[in-house]
Protein backbone atom coordinates (compact mmCIF):
# COMPACT_ATOMS: atom_id res chain seq x y z
CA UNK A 1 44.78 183.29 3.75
CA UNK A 2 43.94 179.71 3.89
CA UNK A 3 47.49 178.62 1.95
CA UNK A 4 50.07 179.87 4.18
CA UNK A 5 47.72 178.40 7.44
CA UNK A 6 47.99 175.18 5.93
CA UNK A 7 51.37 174.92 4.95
CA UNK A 8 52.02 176.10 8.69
CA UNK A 9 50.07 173.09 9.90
CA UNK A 10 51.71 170.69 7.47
CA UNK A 11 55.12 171.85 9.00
CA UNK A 12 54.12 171.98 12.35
CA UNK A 13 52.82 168.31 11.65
CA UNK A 14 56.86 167.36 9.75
CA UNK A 15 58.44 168.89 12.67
CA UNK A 16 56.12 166.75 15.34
CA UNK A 17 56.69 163.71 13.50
CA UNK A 18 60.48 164.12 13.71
CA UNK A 19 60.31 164.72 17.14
CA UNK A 20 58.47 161.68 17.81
CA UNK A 21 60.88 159.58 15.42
CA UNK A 22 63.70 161.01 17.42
CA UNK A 23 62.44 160.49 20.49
CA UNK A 24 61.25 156.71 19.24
CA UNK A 25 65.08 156.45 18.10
CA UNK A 26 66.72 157.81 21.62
CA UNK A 27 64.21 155.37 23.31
CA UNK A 28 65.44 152.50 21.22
CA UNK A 29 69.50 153.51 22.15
CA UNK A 30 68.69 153.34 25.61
CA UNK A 31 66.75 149.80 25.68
CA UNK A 32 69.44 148.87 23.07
CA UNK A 33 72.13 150.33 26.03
CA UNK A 34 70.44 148.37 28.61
CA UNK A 35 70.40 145.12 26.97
CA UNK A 36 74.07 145.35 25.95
CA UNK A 37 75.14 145.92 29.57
CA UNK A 38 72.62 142.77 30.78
CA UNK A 39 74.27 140.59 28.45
CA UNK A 40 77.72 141.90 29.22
CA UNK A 41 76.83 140.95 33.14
CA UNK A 42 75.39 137.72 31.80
CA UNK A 43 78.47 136.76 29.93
CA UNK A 44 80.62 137.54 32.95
CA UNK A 45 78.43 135.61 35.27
CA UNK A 46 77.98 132.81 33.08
CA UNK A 47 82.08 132.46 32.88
CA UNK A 48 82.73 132.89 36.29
CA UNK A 49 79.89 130.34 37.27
CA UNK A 50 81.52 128.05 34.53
CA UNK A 51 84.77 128.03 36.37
CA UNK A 52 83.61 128.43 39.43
CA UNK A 53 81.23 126.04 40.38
CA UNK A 54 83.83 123.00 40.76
CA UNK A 55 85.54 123.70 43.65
CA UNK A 56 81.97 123.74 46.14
CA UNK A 57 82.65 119.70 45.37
CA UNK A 58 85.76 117.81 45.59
CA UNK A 59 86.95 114.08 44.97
CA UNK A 60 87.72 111.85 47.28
CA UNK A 61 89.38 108.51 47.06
CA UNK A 62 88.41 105.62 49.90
CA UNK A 63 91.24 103.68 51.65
CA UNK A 64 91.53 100.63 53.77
CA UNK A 65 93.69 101.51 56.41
CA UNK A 66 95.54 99.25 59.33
CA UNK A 67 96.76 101.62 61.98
CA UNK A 68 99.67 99.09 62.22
CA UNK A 69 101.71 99.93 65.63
CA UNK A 70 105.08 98.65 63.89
CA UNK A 71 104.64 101.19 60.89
CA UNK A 72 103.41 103.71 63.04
CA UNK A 73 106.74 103.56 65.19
CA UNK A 74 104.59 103.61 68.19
CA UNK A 75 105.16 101.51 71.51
CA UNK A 76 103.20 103.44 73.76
CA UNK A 77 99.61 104.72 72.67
CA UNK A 78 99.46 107.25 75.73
CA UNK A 79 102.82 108.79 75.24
CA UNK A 80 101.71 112.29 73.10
CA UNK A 81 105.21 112.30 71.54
CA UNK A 82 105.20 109.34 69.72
CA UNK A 83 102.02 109.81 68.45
CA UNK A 84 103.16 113.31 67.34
CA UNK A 85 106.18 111.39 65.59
CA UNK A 86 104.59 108.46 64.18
CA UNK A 87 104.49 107.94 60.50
CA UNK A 88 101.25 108.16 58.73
CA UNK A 89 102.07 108.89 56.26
CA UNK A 90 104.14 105.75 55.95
CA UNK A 91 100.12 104.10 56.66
CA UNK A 92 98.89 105.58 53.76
CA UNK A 93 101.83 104.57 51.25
CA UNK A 94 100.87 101.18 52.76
CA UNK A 95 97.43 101.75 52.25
CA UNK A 96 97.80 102.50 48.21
CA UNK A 97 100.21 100.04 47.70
CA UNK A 98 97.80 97.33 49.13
CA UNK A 99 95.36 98.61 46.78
CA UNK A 100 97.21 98.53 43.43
CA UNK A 101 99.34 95.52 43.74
CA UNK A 102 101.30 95.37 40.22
CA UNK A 103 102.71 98.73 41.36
CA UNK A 104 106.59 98.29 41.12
CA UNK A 105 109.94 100.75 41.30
CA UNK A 106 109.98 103.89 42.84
CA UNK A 107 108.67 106.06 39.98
CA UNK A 108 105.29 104.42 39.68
CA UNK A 109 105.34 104.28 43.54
CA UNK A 110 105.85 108.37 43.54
CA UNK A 111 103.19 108.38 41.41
CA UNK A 112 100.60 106.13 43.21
CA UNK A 113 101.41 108.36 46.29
CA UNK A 114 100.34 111.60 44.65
CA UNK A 115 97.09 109.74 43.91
CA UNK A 116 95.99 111.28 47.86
CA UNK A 117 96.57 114.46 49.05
CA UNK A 118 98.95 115.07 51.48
CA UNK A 119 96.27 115.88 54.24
CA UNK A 120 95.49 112.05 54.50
CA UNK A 121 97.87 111.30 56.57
CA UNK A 122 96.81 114.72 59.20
CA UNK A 123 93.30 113.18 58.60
CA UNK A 124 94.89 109.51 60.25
CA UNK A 125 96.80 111.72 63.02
CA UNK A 126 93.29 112.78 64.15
CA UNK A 127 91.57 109.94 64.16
CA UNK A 128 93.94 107.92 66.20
CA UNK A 129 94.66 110.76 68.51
CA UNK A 130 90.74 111.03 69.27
CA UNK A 131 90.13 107.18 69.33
CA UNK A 132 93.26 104.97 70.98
CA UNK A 133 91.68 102.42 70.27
CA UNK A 134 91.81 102.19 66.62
CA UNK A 135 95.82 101.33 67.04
CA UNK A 136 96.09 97.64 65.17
CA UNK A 137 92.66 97.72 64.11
CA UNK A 138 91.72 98.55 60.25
CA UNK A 139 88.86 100.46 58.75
CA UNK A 140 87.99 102.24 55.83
CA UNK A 141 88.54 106.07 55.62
CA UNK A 142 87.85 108.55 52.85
CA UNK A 143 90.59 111.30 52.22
CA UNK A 144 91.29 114.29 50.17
CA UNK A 145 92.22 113.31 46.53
CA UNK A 146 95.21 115.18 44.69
CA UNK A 147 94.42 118.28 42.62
CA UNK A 148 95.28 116.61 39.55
CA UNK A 149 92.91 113.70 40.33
CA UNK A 150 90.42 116.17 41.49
CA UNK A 151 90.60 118.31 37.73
CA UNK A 152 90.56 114.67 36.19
CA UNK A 153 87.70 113.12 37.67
CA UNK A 154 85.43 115.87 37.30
CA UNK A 155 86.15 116.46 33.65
CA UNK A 156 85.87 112.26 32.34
CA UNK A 157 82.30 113.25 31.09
CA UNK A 158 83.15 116.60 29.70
CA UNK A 159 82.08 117.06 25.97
CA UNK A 160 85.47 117.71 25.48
CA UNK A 161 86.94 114.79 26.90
CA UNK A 162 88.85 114.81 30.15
CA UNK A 163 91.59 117.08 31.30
CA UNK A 164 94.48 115.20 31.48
CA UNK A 165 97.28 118.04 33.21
CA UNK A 166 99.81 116.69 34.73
CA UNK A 167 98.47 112.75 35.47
CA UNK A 168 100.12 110.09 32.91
CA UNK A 169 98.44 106.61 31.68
CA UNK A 170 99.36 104.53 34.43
CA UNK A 171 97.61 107.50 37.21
CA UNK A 172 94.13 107.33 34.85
CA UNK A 173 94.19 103.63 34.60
CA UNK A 174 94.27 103.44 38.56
CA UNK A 175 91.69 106.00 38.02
CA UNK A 176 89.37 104.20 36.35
CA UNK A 177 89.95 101.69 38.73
CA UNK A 178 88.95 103.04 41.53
CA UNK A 179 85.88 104.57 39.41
CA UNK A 180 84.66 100.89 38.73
CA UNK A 181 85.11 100.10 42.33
CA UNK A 182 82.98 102.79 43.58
CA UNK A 183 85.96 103.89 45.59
CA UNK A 184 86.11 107.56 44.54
CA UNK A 185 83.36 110.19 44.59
CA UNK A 186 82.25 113.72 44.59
CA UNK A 187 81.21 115.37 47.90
CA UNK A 188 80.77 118.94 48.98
CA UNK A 189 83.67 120.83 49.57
CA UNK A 190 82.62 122.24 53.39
CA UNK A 191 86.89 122.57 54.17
CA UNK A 192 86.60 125.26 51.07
CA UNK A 193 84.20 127.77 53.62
CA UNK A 194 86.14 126.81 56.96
CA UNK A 195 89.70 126.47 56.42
CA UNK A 196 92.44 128.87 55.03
CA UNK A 197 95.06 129.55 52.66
CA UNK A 198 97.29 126.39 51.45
CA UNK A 199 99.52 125.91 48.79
CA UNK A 200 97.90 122.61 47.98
CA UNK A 201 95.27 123.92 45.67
CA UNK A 202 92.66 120.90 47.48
CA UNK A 203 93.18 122.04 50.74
CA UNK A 204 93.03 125.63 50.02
CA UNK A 205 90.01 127.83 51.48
CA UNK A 206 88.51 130.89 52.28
CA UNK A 207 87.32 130.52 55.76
CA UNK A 208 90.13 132.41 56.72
CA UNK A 209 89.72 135.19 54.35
CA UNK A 210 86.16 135.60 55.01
CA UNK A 211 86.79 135.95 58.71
CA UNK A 212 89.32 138.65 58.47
CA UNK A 213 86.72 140.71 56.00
CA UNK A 214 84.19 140.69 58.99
CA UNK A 215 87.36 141.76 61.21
CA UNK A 216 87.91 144.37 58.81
CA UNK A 217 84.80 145.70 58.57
CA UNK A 218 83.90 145.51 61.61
CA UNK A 219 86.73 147.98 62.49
CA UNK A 220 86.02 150.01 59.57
CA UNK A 221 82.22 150.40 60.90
CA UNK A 222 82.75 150.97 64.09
CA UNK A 223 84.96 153.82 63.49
CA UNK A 224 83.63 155.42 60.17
CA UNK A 225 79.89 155.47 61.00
CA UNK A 226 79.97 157.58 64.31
CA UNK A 227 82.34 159.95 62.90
CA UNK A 228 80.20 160.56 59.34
CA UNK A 229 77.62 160.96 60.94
CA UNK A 230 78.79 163.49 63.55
CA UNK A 231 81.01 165.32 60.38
CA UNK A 232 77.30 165.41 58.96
CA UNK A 233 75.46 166.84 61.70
CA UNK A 234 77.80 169.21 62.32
CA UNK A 235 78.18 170.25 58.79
CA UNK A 236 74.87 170.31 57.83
CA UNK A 237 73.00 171.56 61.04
CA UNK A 238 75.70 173.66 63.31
CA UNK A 239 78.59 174.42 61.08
CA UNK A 240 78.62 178.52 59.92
CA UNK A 241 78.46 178.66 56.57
CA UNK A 242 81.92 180.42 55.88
CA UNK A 243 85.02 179.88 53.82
CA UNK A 244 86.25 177.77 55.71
CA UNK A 245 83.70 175.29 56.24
CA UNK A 246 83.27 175.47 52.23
CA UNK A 247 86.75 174.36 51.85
CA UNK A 248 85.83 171.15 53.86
CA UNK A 249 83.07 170.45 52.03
CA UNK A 250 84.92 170.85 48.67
CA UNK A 251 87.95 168.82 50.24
CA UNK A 252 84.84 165.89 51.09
CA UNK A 253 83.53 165.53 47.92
CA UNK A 254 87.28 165.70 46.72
CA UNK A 255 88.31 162.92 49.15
CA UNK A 256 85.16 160.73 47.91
CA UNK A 257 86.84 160.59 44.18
CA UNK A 258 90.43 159.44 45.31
CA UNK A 259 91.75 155.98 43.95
CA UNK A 260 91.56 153.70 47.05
CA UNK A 261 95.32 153.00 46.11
CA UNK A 262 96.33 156.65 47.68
CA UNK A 263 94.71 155.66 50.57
CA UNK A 264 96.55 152.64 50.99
CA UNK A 265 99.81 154.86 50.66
CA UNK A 266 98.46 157.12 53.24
CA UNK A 267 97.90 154.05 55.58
CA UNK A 268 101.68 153.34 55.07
CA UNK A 269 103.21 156.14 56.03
CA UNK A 270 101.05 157.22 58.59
CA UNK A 271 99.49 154.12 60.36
CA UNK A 272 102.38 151.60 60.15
CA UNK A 273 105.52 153.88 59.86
CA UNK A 274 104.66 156.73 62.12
CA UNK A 275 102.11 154.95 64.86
CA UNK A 276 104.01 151.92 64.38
CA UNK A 277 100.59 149.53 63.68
CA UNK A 278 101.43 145.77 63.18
CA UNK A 279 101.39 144.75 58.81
CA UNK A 280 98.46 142.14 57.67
CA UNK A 281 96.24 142.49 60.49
CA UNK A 282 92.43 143.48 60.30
CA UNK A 283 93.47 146.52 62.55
CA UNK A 284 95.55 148.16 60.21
CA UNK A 285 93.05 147.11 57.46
CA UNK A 286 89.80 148.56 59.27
CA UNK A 287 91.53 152.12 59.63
CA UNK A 288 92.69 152.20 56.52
CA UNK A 289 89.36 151.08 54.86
CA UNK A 290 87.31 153.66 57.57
CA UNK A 291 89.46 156.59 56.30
CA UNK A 292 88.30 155.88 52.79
CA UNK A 293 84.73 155.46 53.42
CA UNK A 294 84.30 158.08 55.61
CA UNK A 295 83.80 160.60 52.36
CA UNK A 296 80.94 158.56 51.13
CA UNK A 297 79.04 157.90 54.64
CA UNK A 298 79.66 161.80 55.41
CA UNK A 299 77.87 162.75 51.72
CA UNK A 300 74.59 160.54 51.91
CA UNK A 301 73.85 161.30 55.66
CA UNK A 302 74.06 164.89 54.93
CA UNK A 303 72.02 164.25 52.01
CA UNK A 304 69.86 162.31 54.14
CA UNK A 305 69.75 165.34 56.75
CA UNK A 306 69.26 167.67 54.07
CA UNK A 307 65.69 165.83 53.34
CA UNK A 308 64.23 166.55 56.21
CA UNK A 309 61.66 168.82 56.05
CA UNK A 310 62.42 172.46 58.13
CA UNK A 311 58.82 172.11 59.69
CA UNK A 312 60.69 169.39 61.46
CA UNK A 313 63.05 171.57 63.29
CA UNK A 314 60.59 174.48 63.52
CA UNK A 315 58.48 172.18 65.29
CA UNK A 316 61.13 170.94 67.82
CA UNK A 317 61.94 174.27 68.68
CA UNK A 318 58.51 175.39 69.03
CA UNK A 319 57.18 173.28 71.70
CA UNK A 320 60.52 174.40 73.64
CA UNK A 321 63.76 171.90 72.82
CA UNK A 322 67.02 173.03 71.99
CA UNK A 323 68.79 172.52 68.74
CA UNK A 324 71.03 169.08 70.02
CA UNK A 325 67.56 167.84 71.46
CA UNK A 326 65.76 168.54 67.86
CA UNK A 327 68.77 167.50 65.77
CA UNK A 328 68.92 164.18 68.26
CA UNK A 329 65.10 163.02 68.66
CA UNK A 330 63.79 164.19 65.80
CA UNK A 331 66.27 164.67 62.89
CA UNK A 332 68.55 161.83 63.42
CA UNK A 333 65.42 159.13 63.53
CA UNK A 334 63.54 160.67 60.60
CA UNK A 335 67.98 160.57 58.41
CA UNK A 336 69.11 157.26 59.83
CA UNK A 337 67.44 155.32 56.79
CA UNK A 338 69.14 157.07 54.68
CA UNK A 339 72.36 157.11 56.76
CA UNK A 340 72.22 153.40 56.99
CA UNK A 341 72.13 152.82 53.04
CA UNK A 342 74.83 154.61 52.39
CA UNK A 343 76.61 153.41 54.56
CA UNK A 344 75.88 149.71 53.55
CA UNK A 345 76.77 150.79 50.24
CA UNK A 346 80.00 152.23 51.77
CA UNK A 347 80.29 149.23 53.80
CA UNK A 348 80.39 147.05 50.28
CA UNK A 349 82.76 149.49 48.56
CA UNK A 350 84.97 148.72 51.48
CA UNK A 351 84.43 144.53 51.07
CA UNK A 352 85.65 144.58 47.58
CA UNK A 353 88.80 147.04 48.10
CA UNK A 354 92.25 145.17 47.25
CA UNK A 355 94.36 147.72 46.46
CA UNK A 356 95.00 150.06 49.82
CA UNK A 357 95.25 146.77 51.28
CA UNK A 358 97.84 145.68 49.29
CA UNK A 359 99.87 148.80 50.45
CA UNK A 360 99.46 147.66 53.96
CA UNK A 361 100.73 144.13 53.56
CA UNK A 362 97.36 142.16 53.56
CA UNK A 363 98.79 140.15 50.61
CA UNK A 364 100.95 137.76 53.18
CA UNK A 365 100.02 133.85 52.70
CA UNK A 366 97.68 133.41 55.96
CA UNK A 367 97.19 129.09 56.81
CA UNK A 368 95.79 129.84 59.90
CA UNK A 369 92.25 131.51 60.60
CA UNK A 370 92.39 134.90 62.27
CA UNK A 371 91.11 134.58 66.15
CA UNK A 372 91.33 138.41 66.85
CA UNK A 373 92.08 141.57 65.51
CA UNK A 374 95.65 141.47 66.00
CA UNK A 375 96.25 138.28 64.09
CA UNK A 376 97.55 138.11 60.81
CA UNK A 377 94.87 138.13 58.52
CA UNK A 378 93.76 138.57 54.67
CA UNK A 379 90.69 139.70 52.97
CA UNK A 380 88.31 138.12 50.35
CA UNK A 381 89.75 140.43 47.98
CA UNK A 382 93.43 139.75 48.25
CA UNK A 383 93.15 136.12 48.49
CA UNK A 384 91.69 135.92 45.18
CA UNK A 385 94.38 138.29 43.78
CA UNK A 386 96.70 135.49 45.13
CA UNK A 387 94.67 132.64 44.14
CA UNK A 388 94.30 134.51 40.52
CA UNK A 389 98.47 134.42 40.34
CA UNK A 390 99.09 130.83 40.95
CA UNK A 391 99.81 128.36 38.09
CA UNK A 392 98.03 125.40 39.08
CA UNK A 393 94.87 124.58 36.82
CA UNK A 394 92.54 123.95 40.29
CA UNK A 395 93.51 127.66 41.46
CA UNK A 396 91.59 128.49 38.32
CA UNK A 397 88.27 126.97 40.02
CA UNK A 398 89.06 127.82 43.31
CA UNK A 399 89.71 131.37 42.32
CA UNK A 400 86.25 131.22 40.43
CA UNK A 401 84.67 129.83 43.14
CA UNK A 402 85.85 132.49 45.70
CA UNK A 403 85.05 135.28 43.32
CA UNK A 404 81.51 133.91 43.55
CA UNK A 405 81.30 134.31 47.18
CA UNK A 406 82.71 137.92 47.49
CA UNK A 407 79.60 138.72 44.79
CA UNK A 408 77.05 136.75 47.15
CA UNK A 409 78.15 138.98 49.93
CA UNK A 410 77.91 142.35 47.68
CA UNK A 411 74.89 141.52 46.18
CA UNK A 412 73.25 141.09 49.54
CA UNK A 413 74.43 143.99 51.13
CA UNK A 414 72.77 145.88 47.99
CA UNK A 415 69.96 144.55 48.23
CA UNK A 416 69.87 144.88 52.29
CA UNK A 417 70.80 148.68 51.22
CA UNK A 418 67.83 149.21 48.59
CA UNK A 419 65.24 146.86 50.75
CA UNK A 420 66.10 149.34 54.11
CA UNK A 421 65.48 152.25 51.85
CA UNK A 422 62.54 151.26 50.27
CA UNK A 423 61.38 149.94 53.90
CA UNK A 424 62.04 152.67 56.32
CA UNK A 425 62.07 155.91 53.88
CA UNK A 426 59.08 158.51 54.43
CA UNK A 427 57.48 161.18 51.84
CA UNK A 428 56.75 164.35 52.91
């Protein structure tokens, strides 16, 4: 009898070993999974940071200017119309030309005038405009460089040798000459977080971008949160359960898998062609953005209803309240952490959308910053799709750059999302 015992052992002992192999072997595929997606995300980050990082500096070239009355065109320093009229830009020419002497014919002279940005002479405008008094004086002033100067300069000590583009010998020998002078230098690029959209990739910002996002979502906040949240308290706490209410529930979860695109096309025909809305403007792009979150902020707060324990309610109505007065100072409190998360986490979804707003017209080139909701506007989102569609070599950075700052702002409102959960949630 001992014979068959053993070999049942030794089997049982082949089997368990297997097991354990296996299990060793599925362990190993998911740390193997794991690692494969961190370097994946490390790879991306890397690039992006690779690109990206540029454009929070940019170059800037130092000139000695004479705010010469006679080039200026202007007689009378008080009169708002001259000085609206004068020509700076004829100061800065002026400027360069005093600066690289041997310049001669009106080729090289194009070319030593797209040494500066065109912004130089806007920078002049407002300095005399604010000070009167610098009219016939001189003083030294540092402007804007060109994008191809910019993509120059800050690639002469690459390993791989500076990126010439578009700037010819004679450009990188004034260059260098106003390297050795000390008369061009990197500084932080502040106009990149506080002005908007240009087609001068060196002027070019996202201030106004990132302004109409917080338009946007404010919009899409203040209208999407109340109504999940009622949708969930009335679903989950006064609703009958019927056929009816099933079919909403089904049509919910439904409406939470829908590309964001059909929602766009929904906030087309309905928003701007039936109510008539205004195109590009963070209205428009907070109800269309609201509509699509509302799925996934009515799902987690009726998930976050759902955990609340029943000896909550049975409590409420024991000592006498009604069911509003239980589902309102005791239910709500004990679900708005979990309300909250989700929808932060809706909140980001929204942030990063480009495609409903694309159907809306969000995609219009904006200069200006929005000052209300009614202005024209454009998102984070879209202005990198814009930025990502341009041909000029700085776009490239720029685009990195903003790409960057839209995964600052997601990142954060993650985190924000886990931290409240982890902060405020209860065990029962």
């Amino acid at each position: 009898m001992s014979k068959p015992v053993n070999a049942t052992s030794q089997r049982i002992r082949e089997t368990l070993a297997q097991r354990y192999r296996a299990e060793k072997r599925f362990r190993l595929y998911g740390v193997v999974a794991i690692l494969f997606g961190l370097l994946c995300v490390a790879t991306l980050f890397v690039d992006i940071i690779g690109k990206g990082h540029g454009a929070f500096r940019q170059t800037y070239v130092q000139l000695s200017v004479n705010y010469e009355a006679d080039v200026l065109g202007i007689g009378d320093i008080d009169d708002a119309q001259q000085l609206a009229l004068a020509n700076f830009s004829g100061l800065v020419k002026k400027s360069l030309r005093s600066r690289f002497g041997d310049v001669s014919g009106r080729k090289e002279k194009r070319q030593l005038y797209r040494l500066v940005s065109n912004s130089a002479e806007y920078d002049l405008a407002d300095r005399l405009k604010a000070n009167h008094q610098l009219l016939g004086q001189s003083e030294k002033i540092w402007v804007l460089a060109d994008d191809d100067v910019d993509t120059y300069f800050k690639s002469l000590n690459s390993a791989d040798g500076p990126f010439v583009g578009r700037t010819n010998e004679k450009q990188q020998q004034w260059i260098q000459s106003l390297v050795d002078e000390g008369q061009i230098e990197l500084r932080f690029n502040s106009d990149f977080f506080t002005s908007g959209d240009s087609r001068e990739p060196e002027q070019a910002g996202i201030g106004g971008a990132i302004v109409g996002s917080l338009l946007t979502l404010f919009i899409t906040l203040a209208l999407s949160f109340p109504i999940g949240v009622a949708a969930a308290v009335y679903l989950e706490e006064f609703a009958p359960q019927n056929r009816w209410t099933d079919f909403i529930e089904v049509n919910i979860n439904n409406l939470a898998a829908v590309p964001s695109i059909i929602f766009g096309l929904l906030g087309l025909a309905i928003f701007i062609n039936f109510f008539h809305v205004p195109r590009s403007v963070p209205i428009i792009g907070g109800l269309v953005l609201a509509v699509m979150t509302l799925p996934t902020i009515i799902i987690t707060s009726r998930a976050a209803i759902k955990a609340v324990p029943p000896s909550i309610r049975e409590a409420g109505i024991g000592i006498g309240a009604s069911p509003v007065q239980v589902v309102l100072h005791h239910v709500l409190p004990l679900a708005l952490p979990g309300m909250l998360t989700g929808t932060i986490i809706g909140m980001a979804q929204a942030l990063g959308e480009t495609a409903p707003l694309l159907m809306i017209g969000m995609v219009a080139f904006i200069v200006d910053v929005p000052g209300g909701f009614s202005d024209p506007a454009t998102v984070l989102p879209v202005q990198i799709f814009l930025w990502a569609d341009s041909p000029e070599r700085a776009f490239v950075e720029k685009t990195s750059a903003a790409i960057m700052v839209l995964l600052a702002f997601l990142i954060t409102m993650n985190t924000f999302a886990v931290v409240l959960r982890k902060r405020l949630e209860r065990r029962w």
